[in-house]
C-alpha atoms as a PDB file:
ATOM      1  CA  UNK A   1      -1.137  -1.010 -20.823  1.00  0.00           C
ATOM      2  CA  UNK A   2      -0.714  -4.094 -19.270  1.00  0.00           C
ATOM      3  CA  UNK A   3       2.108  -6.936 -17.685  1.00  0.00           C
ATOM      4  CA  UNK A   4       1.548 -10.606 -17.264  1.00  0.00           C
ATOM      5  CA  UNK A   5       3.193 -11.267 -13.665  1.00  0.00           C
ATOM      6  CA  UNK A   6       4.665 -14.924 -12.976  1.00  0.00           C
ATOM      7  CA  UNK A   7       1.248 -16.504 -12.200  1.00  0.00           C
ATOM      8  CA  UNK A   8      -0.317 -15.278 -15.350  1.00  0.00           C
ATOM      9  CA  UNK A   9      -2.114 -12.332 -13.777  1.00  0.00           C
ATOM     10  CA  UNK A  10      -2.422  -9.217 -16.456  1.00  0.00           C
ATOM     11  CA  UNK A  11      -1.179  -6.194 -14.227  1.00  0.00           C
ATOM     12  CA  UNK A  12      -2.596  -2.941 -15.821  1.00  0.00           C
ATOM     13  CA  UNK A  13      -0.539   0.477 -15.421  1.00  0.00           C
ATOM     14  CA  UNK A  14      -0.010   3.226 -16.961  1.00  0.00           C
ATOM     15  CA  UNK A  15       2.790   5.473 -16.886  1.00  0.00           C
ATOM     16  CA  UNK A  16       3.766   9.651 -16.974  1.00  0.00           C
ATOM     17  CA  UNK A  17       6.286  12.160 -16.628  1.00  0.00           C
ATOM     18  CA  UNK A  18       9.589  11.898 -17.339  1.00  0.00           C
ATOM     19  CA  UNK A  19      13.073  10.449 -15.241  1.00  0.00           C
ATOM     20  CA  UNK A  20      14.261   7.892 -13.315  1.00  0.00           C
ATOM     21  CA  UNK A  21      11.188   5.229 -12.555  1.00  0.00           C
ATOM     22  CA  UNK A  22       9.220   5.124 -10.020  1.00  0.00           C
ATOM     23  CA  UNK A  23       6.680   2.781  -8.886  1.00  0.00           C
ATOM     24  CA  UNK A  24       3.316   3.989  -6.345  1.00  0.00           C
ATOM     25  CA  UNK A  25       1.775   1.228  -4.346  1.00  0.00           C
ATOM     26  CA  UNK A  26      -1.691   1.817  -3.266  1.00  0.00           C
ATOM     27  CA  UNK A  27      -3.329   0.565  -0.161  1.00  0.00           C
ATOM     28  CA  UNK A  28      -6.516  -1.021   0.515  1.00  0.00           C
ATOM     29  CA  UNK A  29      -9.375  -0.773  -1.731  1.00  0.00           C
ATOM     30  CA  UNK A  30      -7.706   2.201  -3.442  1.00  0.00           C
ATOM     31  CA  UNK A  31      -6.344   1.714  -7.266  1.00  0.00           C
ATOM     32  CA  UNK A  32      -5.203   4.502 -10.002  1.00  0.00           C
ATOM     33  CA  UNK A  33      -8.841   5.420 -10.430  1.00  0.00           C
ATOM     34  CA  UNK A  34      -9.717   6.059  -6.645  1.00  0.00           C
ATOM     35  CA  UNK A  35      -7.317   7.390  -3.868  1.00  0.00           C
ATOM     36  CA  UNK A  36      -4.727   9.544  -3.380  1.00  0.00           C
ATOM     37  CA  UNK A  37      -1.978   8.044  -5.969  1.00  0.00           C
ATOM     38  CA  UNK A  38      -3.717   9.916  -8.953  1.00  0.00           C
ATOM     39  CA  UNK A  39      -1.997  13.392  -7.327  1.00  0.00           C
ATOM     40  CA  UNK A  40       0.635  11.762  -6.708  1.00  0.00           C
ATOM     41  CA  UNK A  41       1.583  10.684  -9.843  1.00  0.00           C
ATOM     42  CA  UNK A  42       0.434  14.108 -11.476  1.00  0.00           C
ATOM     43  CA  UNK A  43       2.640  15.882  -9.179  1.00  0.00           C
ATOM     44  CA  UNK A  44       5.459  13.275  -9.463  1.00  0.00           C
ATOM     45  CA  UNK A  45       5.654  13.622 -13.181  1.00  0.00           C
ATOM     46  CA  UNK A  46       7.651  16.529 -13.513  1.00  0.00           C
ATOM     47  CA  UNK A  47      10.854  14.875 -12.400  1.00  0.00           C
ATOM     48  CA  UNK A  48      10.272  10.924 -13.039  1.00  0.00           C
ATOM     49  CA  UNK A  49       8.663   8.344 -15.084  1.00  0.00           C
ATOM     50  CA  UNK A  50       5.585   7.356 -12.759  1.00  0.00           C
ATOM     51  CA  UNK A  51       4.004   4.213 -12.961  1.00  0.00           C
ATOM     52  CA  UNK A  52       0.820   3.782 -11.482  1.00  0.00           C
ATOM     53  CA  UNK A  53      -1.112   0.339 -11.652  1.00  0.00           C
ATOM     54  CA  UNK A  54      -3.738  -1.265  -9.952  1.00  0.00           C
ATOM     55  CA  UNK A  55      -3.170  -4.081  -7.748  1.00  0.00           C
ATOM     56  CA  UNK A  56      -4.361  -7.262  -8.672  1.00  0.00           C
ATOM     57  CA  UNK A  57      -8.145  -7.577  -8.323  1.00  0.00           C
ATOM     58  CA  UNK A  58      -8.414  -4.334  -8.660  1.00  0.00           C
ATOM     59  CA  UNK A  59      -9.227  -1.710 -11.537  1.00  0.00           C
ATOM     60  CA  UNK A  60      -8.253  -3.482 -15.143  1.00  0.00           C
ATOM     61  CA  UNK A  61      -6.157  -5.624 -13.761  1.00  0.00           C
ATOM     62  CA  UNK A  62      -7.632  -9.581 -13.706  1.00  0.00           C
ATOM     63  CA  UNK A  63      -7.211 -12.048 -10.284  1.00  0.00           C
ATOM     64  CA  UNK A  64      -5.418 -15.507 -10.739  1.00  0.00           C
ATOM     65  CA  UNK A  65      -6.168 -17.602  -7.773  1.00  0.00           C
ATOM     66  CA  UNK A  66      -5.073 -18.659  -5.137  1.00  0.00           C
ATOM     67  CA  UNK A  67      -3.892 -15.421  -3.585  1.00  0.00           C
ATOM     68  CA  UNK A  68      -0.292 -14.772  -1.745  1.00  0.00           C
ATOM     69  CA  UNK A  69       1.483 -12.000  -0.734  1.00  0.00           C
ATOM     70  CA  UNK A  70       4.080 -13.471  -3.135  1.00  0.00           C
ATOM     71  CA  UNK A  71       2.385 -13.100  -6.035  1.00  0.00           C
ATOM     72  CA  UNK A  72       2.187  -9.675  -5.496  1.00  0.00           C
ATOM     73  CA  UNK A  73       5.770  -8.646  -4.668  1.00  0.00           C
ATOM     74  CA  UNK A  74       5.905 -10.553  -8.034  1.00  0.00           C
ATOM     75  CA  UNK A  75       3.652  -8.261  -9.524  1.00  0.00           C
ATOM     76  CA  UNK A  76       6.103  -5.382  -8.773  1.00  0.00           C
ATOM     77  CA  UNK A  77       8.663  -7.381 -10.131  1.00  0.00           C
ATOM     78  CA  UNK A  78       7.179  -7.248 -13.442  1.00  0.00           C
ATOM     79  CA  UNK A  79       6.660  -4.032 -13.298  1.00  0.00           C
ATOM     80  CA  UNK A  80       9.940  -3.349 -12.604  1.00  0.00           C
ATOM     81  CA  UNK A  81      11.119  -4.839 -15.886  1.00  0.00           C
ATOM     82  CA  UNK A  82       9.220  -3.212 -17.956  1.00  0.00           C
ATOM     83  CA  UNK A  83      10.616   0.141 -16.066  1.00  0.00           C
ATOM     84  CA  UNK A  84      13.989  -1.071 -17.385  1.00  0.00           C
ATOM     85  CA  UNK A  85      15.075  -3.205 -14.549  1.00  0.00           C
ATOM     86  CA  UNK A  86      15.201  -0.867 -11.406  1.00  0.00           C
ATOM     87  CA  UNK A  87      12.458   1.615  -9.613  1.00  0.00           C
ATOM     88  CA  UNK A  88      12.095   3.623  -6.673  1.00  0.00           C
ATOM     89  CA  UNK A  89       9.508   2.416  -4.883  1.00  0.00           C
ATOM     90  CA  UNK A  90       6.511   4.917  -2.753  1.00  0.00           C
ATOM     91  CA  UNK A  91       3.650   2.313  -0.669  1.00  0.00           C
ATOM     92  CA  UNK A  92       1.025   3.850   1.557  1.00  0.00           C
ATOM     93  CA  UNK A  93      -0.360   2.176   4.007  1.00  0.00           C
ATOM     94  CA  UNK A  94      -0.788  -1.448   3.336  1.00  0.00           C
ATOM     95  CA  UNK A  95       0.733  -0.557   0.203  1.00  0.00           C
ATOM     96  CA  UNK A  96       4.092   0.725   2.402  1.00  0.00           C
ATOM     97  CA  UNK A  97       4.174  -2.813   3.706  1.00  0.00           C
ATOM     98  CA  UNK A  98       3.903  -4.416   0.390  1.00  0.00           C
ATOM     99  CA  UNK A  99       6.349  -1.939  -1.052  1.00  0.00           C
ATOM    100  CA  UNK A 100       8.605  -3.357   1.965  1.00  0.00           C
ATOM    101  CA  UNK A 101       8.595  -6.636   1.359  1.00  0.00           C
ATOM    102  CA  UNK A 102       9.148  -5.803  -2.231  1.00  0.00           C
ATOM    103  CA  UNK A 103      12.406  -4.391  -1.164  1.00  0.00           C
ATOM    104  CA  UNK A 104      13.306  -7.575   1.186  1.00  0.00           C
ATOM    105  CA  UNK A 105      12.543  -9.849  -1.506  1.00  0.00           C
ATOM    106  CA  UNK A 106      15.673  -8.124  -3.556  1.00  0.00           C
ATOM    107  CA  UNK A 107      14.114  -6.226  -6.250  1.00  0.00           C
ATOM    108  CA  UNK A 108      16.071  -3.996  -8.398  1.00  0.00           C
ATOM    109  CA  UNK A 109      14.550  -0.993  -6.196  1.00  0.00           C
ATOM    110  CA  UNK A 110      16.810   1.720  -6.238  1.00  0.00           C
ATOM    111  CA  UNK A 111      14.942   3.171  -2.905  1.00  0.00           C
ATOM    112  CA  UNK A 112      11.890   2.694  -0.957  1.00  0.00           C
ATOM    113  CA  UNK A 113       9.463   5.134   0.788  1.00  0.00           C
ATOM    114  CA  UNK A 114       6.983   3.914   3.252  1.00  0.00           C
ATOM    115  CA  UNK A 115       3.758   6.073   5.053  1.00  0.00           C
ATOM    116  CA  UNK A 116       2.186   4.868   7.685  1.00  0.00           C
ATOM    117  CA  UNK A 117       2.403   0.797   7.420  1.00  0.00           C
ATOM    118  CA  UNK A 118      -0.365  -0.420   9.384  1.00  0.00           C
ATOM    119  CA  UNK A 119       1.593  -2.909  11.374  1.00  0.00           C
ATOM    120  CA  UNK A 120      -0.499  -1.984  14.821  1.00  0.00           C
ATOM    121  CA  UNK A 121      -1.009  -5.576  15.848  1.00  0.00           C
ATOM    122  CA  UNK A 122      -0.317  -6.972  19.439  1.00  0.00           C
ATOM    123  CA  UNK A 123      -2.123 -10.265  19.086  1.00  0.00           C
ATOM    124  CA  UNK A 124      -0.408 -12.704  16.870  1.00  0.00           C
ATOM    125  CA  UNK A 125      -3.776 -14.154  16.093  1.00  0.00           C
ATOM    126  CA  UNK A 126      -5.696 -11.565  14.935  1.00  0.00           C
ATOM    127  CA  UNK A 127      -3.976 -11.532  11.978  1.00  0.00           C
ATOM    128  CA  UNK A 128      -5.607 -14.881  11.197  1.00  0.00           C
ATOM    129  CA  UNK A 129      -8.745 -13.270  12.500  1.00  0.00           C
ATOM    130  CA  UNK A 130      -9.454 -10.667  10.432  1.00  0.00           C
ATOM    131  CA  UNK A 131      -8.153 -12.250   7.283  1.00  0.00           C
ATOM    132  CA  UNK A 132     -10.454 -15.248   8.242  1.00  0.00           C
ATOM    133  CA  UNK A 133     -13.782 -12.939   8.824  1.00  0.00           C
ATOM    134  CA  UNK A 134     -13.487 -10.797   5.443  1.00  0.00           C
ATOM    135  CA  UNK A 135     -13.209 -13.840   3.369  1.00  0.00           C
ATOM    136  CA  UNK A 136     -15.979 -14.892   5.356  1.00  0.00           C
ATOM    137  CA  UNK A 137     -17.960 -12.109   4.882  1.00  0.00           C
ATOM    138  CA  UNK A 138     -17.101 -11.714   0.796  1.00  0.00           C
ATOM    139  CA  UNK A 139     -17.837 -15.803   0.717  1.00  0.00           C
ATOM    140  CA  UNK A 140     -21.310 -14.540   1.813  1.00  0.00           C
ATOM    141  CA  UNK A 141     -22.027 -12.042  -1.254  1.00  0.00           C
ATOM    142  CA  UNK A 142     -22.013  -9.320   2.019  1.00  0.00           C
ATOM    143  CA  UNK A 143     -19.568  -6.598   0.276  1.00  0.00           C
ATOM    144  CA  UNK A 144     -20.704  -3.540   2.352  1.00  0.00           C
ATOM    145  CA  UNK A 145     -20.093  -5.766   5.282  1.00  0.00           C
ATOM    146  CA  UNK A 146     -17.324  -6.250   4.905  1.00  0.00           C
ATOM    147  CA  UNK A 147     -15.612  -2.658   4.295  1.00  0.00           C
ATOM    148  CA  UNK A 148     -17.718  -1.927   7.054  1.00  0.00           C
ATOM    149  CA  UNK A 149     -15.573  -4.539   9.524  1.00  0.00           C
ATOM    150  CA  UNK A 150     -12.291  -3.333   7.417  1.00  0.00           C
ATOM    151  CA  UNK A 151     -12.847   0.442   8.359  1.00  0.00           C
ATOM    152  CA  UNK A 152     -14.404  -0.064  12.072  1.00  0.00           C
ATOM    153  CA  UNK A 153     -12.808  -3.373  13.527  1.00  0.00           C
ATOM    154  CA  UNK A 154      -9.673  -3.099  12.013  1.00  0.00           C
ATOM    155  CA  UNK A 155      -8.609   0.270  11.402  1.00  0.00           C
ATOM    156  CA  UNK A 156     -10.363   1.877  13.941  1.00  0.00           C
ATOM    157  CA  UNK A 157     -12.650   4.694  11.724  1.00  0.00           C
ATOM    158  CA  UNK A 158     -15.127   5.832  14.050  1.00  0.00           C
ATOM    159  CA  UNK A 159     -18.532   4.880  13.264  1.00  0.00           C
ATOM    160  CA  UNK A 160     -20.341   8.056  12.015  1.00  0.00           C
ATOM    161  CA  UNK A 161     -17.594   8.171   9.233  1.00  0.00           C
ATOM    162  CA  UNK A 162     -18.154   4.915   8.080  1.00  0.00           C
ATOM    163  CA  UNK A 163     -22.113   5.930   8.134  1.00  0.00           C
ATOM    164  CA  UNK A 164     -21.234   8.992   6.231  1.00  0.00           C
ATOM    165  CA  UNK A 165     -18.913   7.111   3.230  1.00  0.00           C
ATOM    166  CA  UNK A 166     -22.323   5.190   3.401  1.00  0.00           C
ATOM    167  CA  UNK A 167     -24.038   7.952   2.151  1.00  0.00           C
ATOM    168  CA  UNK A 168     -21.878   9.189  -0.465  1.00  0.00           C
ATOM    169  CA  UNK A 169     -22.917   6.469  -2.833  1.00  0.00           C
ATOM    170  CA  UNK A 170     -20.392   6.828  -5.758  1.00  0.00           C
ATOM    171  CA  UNK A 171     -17.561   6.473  -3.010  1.00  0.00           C
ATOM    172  CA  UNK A 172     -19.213   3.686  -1.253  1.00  0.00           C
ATOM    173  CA  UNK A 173     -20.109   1.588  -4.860  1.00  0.00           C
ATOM    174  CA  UNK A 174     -16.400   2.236  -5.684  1.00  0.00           C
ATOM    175  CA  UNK A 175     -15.785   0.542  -2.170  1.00  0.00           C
ATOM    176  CA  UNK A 176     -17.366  -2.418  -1.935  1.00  0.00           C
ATOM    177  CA  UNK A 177     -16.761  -3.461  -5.898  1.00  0.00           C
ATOM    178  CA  UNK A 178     -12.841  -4.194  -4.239  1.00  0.00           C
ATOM    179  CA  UNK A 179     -14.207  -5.522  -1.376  1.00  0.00           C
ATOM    180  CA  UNK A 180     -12.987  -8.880  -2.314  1.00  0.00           C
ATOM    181  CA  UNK A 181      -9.342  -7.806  -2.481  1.00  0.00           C
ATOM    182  CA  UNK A 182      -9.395  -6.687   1.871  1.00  0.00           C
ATOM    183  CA  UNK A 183      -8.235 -10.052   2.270  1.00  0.00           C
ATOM    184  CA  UNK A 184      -5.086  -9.641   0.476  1.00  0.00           C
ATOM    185  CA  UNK A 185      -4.212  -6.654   2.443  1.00  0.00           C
ATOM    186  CA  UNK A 186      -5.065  -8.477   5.555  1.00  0.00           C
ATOM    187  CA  UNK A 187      -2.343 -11.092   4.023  1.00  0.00           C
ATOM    188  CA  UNK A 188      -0.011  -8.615   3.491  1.00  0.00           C
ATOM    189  CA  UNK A 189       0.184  -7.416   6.774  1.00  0.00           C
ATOM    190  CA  UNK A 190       0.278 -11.323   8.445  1.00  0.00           C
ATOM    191  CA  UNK A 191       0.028 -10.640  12.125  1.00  0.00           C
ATOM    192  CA  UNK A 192      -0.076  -6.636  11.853  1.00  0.00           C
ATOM    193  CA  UNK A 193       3.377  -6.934  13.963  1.00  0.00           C
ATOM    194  CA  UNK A 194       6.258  -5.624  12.736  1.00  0.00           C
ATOM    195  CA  UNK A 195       8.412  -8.328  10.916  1.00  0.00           C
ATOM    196  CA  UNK A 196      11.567  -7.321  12.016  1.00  0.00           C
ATOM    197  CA  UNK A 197      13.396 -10.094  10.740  1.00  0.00           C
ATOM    198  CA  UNK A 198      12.518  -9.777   7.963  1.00  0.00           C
ATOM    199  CA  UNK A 199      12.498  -5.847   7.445  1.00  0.00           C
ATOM    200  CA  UNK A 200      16.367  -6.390   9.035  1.00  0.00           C
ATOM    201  CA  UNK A 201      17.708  -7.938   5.761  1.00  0.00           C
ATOM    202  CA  UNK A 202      16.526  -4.737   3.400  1.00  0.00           C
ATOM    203  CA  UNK A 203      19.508  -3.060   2.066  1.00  0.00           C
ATOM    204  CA  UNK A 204      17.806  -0.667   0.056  1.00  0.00           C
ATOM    205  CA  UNK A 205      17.619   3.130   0.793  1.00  0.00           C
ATOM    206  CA  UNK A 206      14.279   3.357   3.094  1.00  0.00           C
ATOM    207  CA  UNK A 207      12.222   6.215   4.230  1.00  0.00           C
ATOM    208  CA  UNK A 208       9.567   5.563   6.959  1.00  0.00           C
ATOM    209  CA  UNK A 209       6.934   8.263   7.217  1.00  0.00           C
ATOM    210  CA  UNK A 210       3.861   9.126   9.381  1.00  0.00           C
ATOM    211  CA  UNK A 211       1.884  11.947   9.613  1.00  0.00           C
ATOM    212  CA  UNK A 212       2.259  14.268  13.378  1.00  0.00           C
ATOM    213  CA  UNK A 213      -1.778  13.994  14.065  1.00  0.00           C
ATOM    214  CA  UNK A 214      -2.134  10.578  13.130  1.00  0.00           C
ATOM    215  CA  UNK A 215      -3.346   7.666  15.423  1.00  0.00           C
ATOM    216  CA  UNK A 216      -0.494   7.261  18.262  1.00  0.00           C
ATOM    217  CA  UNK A 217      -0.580   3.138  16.768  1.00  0.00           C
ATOM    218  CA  UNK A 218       0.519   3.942  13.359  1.00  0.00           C
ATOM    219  CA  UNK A 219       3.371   6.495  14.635  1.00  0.00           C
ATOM    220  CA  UNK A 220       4.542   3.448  17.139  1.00  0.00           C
ATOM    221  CA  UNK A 221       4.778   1.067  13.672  1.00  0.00           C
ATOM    222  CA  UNK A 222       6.568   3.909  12.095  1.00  0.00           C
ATOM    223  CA  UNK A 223       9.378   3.712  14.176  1.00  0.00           C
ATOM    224  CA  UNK A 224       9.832   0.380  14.796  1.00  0.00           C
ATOM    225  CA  UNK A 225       9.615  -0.269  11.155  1.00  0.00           C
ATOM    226  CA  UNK A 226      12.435   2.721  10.747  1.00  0.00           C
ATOM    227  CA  UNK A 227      14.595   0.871  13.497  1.00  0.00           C
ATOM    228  CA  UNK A 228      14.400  -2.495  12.337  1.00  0.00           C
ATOM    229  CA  UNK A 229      15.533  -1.769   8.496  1.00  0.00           C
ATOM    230  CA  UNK A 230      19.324  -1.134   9.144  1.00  0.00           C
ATOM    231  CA  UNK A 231      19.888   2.541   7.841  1.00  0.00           C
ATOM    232  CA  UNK A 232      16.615   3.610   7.533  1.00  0.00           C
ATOM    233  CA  UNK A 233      15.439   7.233   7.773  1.00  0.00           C
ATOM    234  CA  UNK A 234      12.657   8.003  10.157  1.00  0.00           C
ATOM    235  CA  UNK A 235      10.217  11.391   9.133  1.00  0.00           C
ATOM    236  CA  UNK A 236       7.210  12.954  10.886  1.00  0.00           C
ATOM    237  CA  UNK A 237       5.244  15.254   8.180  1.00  0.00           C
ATOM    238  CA  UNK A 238       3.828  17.667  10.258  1.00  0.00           C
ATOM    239  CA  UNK A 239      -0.002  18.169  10.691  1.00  0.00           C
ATOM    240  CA  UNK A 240      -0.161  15.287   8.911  1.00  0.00           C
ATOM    241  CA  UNK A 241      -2.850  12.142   9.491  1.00  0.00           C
ATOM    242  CA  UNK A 242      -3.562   8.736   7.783  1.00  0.00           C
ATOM    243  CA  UNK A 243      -5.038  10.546   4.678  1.00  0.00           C
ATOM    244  CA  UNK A 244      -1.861  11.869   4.287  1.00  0.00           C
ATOM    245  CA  UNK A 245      -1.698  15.080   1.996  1.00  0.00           C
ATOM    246  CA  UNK A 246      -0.397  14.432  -1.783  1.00  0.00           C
ATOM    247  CA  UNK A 247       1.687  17.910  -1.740  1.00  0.00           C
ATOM    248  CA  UNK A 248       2.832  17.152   1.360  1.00  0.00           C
ATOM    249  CA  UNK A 249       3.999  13.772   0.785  1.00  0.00           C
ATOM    250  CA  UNK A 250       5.587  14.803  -2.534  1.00  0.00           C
ATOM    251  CA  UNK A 251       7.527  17.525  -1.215  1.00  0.00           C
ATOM    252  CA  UNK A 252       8.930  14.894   1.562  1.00  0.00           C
ATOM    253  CA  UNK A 253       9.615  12.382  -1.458  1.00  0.00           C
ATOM    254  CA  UNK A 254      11.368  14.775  -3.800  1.00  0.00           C
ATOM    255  CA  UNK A 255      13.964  15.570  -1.101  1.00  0.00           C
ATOM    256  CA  UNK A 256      14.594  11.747  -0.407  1.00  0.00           C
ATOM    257  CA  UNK A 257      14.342  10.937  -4.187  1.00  0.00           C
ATOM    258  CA  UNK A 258      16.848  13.602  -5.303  1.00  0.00           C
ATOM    259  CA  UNK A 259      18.806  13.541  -2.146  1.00  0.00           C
END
């Protein structure tokens, strides 16, 4: 199935389970075909209407240019019309920011949960920086490249991992066909700082997650995200890392959901 956002951009989702709606926002390079949302949604199922969809540029869903993190907060907004006007809302990663901004721009989100937004930044220019060297790199045809500066320069995987996803070549095809969507994420996340202005005008329900073992950075977002969105609960899943575990996170979700 598909939805035509504002800009004319076909959305493509597909939805399971039955309940109150809910909407999962991927993060980078990850759509309903590859990452951890497919679990999600299967395990979701039981107790809502799930709506999974791949982000624009992604999967079956087409890419109206230019690109702004607008657009895609717009793209949720279509979605959540043809949920029936309102959603919860579940974003990991750069997906958690998007699903945050979502809920500043005034959506009819009934409540948002948020693991692990990325915002580790403490230059305000490197924003500008990375967003500036993947289009670079993508302008330049070089699509391994470029996950390659994603995973190591900006999120910090250490090398021999990035060699090893290198090797697993369905994974790594899979990869660099979204390549050309890292810049949006990079967009999403503006400076990586926390926008705290911004995150202070939510008045939707908000739960801010992070996994116990994950990088000390991402924990330190966490919780300044949690304190700057007035009301917001704060949760550390225990043994939990970036690649946050789907039964995990769904037990953690059910008891905000339902609570």
């Amino acid at each position: 199935m598909k939805v035509t956002s504002n800009d004319g951009t076909a959305i493509a989702y597909e939805k399971s389970g039955t309940g109150p709606a809910l909407i999962l926002v991927d993060g980078a390079l990850c759509s309903r075909a590859f990452g951890p949302m497919a679990k999600v949604a299967r395990l979701l199922a039981p107790q809502f209407t799930v709506f999974s969809y791949d982000r624009r540029g992604r999967g079956d869903s087409s890419d109206v240019q230019p690109y702004a993190r607008e657009r895609e907060v717009e793209d949720i907004a279509a979605l959540i019309r043809v949920a029936g006007g309102s959603a919860h809302l579940v974003g990991l990663s750069s997906g958690a920011a998007l699903a945050l901004e979502a809920a500043a721009a005034g959506l009819g989100i009934k409540k948002v949960a948020a693991y692990e937004p990325p915002y580790v930044g403490s230059d305000s220019r490197a924003g500008a920086r990375y967003e500036g060297q993947l289009k670079k790199l993508i302008a330049e045809g070089r699509r391994g490249a470029a996950v390659k500066y994603f995973m190591r320069d900006m999120v910090g995987v250490p090398p021999i991992f990035v060699v090893l996803m290198q090797l697993m070549f369905g994974v790594w095809k899979k990869l660099k066909a979204v390549a050309h969507t890292l810049p949006y994420d990079a967009a999403v996340m503006g400076d990586f700082t926390v926008p705290v202005s911004r995150l202070g005008t939510i008045r939707t329900p908000t739960l801010v997650m992070h996994g116990s073992k994950t990088d000390a950075r991402l924990k330190k977002a966490a919780q300044a995200v949690a304190e700057a969105v007035p009301s917001a609960q704060h949760l550390a899943l225990a043994g939990q890392t970036h690649n946050v575990s789907p039964e995990v996170l769904t037990r953690a979700l059910l008891d905000f959901f339902r609570g």
